[in-house]
PDB file of N, CA and C in Angstrom:
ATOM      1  N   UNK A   1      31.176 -32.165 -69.237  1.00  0.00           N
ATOM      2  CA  UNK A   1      29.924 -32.110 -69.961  1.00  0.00           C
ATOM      3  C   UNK A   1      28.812 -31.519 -69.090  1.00  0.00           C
ATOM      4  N   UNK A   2      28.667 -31.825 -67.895  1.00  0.00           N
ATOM      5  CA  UNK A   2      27.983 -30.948 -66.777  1.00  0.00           C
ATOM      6  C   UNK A   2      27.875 -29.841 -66.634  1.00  0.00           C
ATOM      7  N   UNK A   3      28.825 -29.087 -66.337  1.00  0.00           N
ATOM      8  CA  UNK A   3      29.402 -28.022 -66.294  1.00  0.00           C
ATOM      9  C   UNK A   3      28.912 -26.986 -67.730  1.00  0.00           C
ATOM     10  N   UNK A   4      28.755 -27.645 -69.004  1.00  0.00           N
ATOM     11  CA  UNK A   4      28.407 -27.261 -70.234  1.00  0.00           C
ATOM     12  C   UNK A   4      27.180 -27.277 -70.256  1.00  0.00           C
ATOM     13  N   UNK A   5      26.080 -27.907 -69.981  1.00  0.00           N
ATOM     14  CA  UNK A   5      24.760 -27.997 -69.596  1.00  0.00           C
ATOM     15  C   UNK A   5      24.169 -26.840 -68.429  1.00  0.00           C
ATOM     16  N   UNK A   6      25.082 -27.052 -67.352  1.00  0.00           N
ATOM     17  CA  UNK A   6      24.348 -25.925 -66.533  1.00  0.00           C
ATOM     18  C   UNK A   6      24.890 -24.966 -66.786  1.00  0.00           C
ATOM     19  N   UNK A   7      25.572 -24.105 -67.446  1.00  0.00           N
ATOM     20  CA  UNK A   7      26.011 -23.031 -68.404  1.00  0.00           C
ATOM     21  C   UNK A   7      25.088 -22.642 -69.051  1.00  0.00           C
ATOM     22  N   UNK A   8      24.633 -23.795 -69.723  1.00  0.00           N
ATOM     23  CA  UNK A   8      23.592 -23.358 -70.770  1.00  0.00           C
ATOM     24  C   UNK A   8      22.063 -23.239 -70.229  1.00  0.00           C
ATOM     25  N   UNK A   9      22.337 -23.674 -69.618  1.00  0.00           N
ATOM     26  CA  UNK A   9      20.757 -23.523 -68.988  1.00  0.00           C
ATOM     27  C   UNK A   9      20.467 -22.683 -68.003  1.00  0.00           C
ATOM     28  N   UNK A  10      22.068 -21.873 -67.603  1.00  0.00           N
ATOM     29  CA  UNK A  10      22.154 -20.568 -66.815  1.00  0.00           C
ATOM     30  C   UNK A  10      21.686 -19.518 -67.734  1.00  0.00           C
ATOM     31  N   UNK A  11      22.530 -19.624 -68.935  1.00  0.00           N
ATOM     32  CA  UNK A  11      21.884 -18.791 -70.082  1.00  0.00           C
ATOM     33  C   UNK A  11      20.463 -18.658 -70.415  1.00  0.00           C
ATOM     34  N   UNK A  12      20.115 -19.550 -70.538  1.00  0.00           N
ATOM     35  CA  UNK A  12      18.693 -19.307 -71.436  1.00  0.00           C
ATOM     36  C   UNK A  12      17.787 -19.512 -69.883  1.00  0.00           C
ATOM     37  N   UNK A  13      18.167 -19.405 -69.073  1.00  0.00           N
ATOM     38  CA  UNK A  13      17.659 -18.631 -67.263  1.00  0.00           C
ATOM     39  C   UNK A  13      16.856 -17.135 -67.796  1.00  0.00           C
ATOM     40  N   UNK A  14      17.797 -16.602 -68.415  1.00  0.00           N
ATOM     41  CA  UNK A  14      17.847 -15.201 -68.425  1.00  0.00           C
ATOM     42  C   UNK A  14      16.543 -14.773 -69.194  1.00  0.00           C
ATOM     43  N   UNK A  15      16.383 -15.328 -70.141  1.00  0.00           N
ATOM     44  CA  UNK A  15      15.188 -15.440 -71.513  1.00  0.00           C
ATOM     45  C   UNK A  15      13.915 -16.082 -70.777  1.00  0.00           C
ATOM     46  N   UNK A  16      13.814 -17.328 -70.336  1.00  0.00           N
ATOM     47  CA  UNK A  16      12.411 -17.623 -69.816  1.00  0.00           C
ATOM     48  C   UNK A  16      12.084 -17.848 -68.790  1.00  0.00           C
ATOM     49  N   UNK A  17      11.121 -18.221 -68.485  1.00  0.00           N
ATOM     50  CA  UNK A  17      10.315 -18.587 -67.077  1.00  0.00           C
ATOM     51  C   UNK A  17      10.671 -19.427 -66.950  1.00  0.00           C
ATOM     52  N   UNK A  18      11.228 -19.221 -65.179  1.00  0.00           N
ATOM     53  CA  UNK A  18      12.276 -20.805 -64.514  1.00  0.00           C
ATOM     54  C   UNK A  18      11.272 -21.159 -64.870  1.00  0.00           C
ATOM     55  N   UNK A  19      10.018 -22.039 -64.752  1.00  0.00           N
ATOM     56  CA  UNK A  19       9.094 -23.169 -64.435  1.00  0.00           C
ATOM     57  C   UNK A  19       9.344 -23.875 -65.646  1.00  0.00           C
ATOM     58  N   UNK A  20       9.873 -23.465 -66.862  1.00  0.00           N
ATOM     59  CA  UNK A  20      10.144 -24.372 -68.408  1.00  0.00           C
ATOM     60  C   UNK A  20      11.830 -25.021 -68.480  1.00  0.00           C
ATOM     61  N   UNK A  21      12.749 -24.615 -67.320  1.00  0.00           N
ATOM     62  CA  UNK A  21      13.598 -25.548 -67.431  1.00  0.00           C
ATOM     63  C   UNK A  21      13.615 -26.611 -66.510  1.00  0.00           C
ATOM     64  N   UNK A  22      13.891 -27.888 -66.795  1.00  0.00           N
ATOM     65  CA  UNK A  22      13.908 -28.561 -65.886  1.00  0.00           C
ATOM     66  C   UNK A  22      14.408 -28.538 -65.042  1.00  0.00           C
ATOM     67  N   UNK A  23      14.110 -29.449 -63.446  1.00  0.00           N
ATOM     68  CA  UNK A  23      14.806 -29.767 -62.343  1.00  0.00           C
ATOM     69  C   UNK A  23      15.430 -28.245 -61.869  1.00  0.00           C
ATOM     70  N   UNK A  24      15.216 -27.222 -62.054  1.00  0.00           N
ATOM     71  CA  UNK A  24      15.120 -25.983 -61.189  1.00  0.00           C
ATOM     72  C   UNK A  24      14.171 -25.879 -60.110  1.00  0.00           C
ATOM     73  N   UNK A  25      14.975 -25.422 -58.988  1.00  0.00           N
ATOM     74  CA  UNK A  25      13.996 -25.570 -57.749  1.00  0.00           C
ATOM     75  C   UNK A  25      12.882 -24.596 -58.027  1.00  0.00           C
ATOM     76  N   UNK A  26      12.086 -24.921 -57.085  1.00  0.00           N
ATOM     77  CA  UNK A  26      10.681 -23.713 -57.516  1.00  0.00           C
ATOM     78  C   UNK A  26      10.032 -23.584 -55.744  1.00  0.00           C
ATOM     79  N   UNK A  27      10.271 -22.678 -55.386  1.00  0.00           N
ATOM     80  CA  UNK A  27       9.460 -22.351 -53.451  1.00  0.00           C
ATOM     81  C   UNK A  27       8.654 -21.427 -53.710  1.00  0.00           C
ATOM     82  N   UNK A  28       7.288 -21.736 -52.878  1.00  0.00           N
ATOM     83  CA  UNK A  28       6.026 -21.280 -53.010  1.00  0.00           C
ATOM     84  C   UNK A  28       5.727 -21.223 -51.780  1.00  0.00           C
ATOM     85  N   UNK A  29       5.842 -19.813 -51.756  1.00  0.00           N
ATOM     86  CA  UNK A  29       5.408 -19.520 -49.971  1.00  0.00           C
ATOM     87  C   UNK A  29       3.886 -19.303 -49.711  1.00  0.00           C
ATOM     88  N   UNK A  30       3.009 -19.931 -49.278  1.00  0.00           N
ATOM     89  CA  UNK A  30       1.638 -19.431 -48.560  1.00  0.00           C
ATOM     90  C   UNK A  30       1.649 -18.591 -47.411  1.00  0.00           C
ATOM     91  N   UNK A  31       1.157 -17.322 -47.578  1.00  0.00           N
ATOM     92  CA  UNK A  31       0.947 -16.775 -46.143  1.00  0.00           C
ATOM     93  C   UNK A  31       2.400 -16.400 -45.341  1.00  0.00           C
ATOM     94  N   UNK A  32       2.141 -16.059 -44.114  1.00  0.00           N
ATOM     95  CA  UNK A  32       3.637 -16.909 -43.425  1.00  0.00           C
ATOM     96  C   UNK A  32       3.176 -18.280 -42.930  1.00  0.00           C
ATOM     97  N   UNK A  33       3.013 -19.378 -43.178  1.00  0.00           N
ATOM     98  CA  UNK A  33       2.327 -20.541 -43.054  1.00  0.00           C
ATOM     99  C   UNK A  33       2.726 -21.721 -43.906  1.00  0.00           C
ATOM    100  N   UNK A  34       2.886 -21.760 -44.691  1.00  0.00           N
ATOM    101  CA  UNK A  34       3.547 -23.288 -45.500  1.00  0.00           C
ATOM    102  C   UNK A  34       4.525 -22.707 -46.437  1.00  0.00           C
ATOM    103  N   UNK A  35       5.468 -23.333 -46.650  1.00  0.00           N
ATOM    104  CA  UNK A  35       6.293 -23.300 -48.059  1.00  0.00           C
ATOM    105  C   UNK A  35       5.904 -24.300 -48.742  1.00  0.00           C
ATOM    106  N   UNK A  36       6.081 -24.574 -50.009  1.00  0.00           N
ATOM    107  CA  UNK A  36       6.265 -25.457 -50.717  1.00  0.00           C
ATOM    108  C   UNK A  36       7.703 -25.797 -51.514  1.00  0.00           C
ATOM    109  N   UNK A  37       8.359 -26.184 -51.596  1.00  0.00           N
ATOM    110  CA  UNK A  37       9.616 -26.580 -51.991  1.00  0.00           C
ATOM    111  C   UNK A  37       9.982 -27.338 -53.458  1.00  0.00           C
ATOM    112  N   UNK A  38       9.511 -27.902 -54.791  1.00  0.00           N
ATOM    113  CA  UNK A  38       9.764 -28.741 -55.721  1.00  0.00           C
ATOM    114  C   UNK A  38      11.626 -28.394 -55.859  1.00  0.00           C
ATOM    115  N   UNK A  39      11.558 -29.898 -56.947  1.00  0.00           N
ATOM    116  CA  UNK A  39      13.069 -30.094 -57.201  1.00  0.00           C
ATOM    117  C   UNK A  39      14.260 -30.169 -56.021  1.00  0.00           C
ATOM    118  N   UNK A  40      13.794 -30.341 -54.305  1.00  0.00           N
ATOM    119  CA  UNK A  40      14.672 -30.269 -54.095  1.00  0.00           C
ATOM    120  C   UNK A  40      16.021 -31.726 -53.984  1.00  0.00           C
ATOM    121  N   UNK A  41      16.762 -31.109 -52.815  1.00  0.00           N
ATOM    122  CA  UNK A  41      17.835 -32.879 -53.157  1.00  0.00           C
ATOM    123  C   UNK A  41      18.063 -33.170 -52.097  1.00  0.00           C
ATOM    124  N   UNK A  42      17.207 -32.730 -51.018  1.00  0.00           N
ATOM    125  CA  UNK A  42      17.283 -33.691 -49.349  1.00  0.00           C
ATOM    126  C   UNK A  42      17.260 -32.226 -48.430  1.00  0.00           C
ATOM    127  N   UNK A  43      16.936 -32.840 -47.421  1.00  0.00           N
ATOM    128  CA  UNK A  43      17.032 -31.811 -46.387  1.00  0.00           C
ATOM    129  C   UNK A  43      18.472 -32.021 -45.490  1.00  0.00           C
ATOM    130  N   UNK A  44      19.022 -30.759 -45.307  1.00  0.00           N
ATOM    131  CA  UNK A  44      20.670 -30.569 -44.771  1.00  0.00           C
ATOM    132  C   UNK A  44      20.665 -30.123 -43.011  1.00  0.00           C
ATOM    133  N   UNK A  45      19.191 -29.713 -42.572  1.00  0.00           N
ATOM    134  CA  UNK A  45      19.289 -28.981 -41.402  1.00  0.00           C
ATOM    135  C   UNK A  45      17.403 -29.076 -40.761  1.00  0.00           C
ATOM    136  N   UNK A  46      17.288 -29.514 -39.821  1.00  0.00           N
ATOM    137  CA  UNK A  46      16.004 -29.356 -39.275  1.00  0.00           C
ATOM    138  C   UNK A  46      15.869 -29.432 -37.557  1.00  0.00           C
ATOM    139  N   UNK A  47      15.249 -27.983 -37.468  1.00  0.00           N
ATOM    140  CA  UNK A  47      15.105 -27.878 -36.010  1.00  0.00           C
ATOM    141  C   UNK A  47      13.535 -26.719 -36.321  1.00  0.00           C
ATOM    142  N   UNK A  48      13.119 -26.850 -35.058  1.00  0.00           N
ATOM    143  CA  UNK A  48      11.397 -25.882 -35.105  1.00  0.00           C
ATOM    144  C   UNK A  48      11.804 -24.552 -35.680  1.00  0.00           C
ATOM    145  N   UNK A  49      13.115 -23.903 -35.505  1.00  0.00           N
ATOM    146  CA  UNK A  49      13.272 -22.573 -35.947  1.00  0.00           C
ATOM    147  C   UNK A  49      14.102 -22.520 -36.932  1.00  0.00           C
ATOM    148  N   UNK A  50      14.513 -23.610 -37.785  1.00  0.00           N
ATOM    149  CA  UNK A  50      15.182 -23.482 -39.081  1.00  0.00           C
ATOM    150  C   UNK A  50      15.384 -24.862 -40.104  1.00  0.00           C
ATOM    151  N   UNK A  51      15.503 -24.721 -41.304  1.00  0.00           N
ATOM    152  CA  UNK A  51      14.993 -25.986 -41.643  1.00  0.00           C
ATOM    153  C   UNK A  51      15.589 -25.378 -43.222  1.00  0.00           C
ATOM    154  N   UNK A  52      16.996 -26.562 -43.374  1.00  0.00           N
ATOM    155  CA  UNK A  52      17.734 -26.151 -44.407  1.00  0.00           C
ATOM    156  C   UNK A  52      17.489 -26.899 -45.676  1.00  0.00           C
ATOM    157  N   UNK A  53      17.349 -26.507 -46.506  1.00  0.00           N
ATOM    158  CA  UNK A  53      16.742 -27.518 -47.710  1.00  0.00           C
ATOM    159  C   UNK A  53      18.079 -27.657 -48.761  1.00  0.00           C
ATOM    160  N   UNK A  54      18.866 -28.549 -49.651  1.00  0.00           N
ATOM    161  CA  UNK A  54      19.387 -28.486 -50.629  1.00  0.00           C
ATOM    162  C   UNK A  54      18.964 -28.566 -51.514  1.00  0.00           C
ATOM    163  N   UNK A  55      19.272 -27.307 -52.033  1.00  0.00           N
ATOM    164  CA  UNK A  55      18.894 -27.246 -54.010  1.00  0.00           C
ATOM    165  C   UNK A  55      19.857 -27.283 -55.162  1.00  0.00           C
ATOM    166  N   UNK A  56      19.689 -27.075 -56.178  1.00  0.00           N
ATOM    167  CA  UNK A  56      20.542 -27.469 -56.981  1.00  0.00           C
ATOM    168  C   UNK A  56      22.122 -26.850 -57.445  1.00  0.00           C
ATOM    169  N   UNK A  57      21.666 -25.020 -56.747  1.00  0.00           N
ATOM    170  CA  UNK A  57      22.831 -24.479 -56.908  1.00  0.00           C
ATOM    171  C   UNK A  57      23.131 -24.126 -55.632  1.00  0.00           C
ATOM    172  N   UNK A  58      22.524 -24.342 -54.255  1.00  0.00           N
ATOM    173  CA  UNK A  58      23.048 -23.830 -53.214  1.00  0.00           C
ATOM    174  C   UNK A  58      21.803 -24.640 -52.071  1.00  0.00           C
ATOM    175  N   UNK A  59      21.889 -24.063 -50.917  1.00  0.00           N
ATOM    176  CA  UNK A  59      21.001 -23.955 -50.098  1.00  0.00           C
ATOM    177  C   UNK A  59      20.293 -22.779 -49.608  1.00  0.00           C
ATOM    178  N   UNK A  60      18.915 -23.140 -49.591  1.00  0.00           N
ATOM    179  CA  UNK A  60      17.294 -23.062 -48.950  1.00  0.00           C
ATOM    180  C   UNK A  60      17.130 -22.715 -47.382  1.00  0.00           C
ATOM    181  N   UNK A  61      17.260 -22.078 -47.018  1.00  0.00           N
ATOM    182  CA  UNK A  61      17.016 -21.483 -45.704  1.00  0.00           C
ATOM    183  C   UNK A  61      15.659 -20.919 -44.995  1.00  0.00           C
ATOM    184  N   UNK A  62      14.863 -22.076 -44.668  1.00  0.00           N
ATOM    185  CA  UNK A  62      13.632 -21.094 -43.655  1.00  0.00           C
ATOM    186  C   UNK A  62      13.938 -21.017 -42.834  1.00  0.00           C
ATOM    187  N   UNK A  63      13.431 -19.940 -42.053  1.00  0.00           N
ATOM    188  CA  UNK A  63      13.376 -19.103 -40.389  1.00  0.00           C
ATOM    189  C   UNK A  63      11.709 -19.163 -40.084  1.00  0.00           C
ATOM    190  N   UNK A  64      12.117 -19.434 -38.895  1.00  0.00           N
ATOM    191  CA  UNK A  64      10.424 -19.044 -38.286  1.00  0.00           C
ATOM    192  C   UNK A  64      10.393 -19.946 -36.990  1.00  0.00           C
ATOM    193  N   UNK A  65       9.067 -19.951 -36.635  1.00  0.00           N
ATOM    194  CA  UNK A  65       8.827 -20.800 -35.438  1.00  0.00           C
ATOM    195  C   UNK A  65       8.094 -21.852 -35.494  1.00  0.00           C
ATOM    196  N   UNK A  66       7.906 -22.878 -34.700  1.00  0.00           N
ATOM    197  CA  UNK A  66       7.256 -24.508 -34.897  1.00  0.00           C
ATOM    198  C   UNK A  66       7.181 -25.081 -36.385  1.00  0.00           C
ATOM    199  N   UNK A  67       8.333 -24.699 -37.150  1.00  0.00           N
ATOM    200  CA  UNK A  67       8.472 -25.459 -38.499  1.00  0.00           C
ATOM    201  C   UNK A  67       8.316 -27.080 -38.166  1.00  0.00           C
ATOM    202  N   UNK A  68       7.837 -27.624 -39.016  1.00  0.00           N
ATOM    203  CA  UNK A  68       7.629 -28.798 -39.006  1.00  0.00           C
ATOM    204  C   UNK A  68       7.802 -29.651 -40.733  1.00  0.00           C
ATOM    205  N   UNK A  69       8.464 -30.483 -41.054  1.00  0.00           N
ATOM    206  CA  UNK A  69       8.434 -30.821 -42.457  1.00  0.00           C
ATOM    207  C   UNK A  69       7.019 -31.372 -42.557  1.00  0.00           C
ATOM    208  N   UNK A  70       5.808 -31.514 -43.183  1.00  0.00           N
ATOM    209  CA  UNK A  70       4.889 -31.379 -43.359  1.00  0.00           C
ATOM    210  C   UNK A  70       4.453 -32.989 -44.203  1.00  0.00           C
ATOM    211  N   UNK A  71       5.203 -32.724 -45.106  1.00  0.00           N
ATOM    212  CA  UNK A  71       5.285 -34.027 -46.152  1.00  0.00           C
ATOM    213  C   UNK A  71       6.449 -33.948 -46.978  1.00  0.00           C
ATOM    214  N   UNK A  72       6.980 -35.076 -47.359  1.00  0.00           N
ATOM    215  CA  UNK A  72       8.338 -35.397 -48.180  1.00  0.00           C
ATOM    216  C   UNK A  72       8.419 -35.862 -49.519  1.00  0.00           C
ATOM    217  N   UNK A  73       8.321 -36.131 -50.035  1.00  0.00           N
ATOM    218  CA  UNK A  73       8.448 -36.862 -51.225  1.00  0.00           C
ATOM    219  C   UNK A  73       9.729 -36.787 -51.933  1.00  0.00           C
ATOM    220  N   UNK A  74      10.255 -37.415 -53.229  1.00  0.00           N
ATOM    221  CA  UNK A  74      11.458 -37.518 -53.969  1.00  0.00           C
ATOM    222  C   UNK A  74      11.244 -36.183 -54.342  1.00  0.00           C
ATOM    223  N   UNK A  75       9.941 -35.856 -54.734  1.00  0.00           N
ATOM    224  CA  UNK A  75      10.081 -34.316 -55.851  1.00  0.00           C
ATOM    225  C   UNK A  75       9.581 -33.163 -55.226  1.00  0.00           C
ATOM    226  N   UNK A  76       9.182 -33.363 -53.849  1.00  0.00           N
ATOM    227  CA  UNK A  76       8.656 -31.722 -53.619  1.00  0.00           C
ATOM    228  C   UNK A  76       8.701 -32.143 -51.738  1.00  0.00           C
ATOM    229  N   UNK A  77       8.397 -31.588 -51.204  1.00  0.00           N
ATOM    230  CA  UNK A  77       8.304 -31.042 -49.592  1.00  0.00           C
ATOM    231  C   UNK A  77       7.661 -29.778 -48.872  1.00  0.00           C
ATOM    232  N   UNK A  78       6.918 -29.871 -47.703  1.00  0.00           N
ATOM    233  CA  UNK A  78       5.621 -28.802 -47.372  1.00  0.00           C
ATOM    234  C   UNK A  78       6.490 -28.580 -46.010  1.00  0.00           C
ATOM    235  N   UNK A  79       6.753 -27.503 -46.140  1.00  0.00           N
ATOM    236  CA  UNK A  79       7.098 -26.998 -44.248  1.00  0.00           C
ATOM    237  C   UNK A  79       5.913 -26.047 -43.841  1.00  0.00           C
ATOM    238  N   UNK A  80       5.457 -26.470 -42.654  1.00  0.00           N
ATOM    239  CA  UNK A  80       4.637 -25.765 -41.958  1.00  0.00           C
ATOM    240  C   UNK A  80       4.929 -25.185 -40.921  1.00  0.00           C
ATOM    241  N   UNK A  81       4.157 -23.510 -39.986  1.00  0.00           N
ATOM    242  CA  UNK A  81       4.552 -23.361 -39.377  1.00  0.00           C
ATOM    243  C   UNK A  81       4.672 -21.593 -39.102  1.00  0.00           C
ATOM    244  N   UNK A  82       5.315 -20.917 -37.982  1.00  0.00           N
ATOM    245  CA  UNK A  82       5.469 -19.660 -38.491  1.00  0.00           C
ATOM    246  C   UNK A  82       6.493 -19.285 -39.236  1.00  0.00           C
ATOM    247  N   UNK A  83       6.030 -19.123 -40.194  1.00  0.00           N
ATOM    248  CA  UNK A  83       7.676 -18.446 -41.569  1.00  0.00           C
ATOM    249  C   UNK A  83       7.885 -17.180 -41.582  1.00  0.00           C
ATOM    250  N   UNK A  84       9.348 -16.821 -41.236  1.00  0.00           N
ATOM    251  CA  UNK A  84       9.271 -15.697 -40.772  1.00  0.00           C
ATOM    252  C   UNK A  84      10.308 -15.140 -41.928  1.00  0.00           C
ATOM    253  N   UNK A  85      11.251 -15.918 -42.563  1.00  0.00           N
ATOM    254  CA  UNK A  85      12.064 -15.630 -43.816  1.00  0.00           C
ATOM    255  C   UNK A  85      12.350 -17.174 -44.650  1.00  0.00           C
ATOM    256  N   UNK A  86      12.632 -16.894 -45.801  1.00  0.00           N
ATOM    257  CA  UNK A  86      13.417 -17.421 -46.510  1.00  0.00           C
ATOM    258  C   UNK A  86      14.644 -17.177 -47.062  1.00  0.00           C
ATOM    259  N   UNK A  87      15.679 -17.885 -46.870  1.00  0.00           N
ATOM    260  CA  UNK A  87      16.945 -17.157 -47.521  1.00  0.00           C
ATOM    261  C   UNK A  87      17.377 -18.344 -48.713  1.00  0.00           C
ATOM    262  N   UNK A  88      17.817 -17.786 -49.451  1.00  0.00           N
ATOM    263  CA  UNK A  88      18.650 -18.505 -50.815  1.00  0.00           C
ATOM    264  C   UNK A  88      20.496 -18.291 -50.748  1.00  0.00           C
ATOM    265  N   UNK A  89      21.044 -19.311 -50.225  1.00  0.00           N
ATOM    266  CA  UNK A  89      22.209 -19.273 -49.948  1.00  0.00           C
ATOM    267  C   UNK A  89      23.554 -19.987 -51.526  1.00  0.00           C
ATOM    268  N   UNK A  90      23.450 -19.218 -52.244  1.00  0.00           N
ATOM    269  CA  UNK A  90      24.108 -19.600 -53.616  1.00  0.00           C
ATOM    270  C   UNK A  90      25.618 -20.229 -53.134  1.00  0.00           C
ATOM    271  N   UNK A  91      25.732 -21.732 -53.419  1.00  0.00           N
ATOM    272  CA  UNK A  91      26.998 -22.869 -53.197  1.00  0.00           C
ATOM    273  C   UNK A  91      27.318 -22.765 -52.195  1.00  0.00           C
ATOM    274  N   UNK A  92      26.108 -22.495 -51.412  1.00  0.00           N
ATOM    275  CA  UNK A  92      26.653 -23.035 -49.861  1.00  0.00           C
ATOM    276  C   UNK A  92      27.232 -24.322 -49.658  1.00  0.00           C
ATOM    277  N   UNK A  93      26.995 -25.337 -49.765  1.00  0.00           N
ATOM    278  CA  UNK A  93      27.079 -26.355 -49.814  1.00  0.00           C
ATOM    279  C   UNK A  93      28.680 -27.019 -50.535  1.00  0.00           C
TER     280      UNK A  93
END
């Protein structure tokens, strides 16, 4: 039944703006200076120059220098710091 849900909600991906389906991650980069992170499902990796986030279909990859997790919460997370990339790693995990 899972599997049938995120199917479908891969589909209709295609038609609207992620921000109207639920629990899709959403990263909001400021600057090279903060990310913002919603929806994610824990952090997998943290050191000053990389800082791995799990999301729903894979893992979240920042690069940069003096990353720092910023603030945590169940629904969102702030890395600060120099950001030098982001990578989106599809079922890494």
């Amino acid at each position: 039944m899972k599997r049938n849900r995120e199917a479908l909600l891969s589909w209709l991906a295609g038609d609207l703006p992620g921000e109207i389906l639920p629990g899709q991650p959403l990263a909001e980069l400021t600057g090279d200076r903060q990310v913002l992170v919603e929806n994610h499902r824990g952090v997998t990796s943290y050191s000053r120059e990389q800082i791995g986030i799990r999301v729903s279909f894979g893992e979240l990859v920042i690069r940069g220098r003096c990353l720092e997790l910023a603030r945590m919460t169940q629904g969102q997370l702030v890395i600060t710091g120099q950001v030098d990339s982001l990578e989106l790693c599809r079922r890494c995990l």
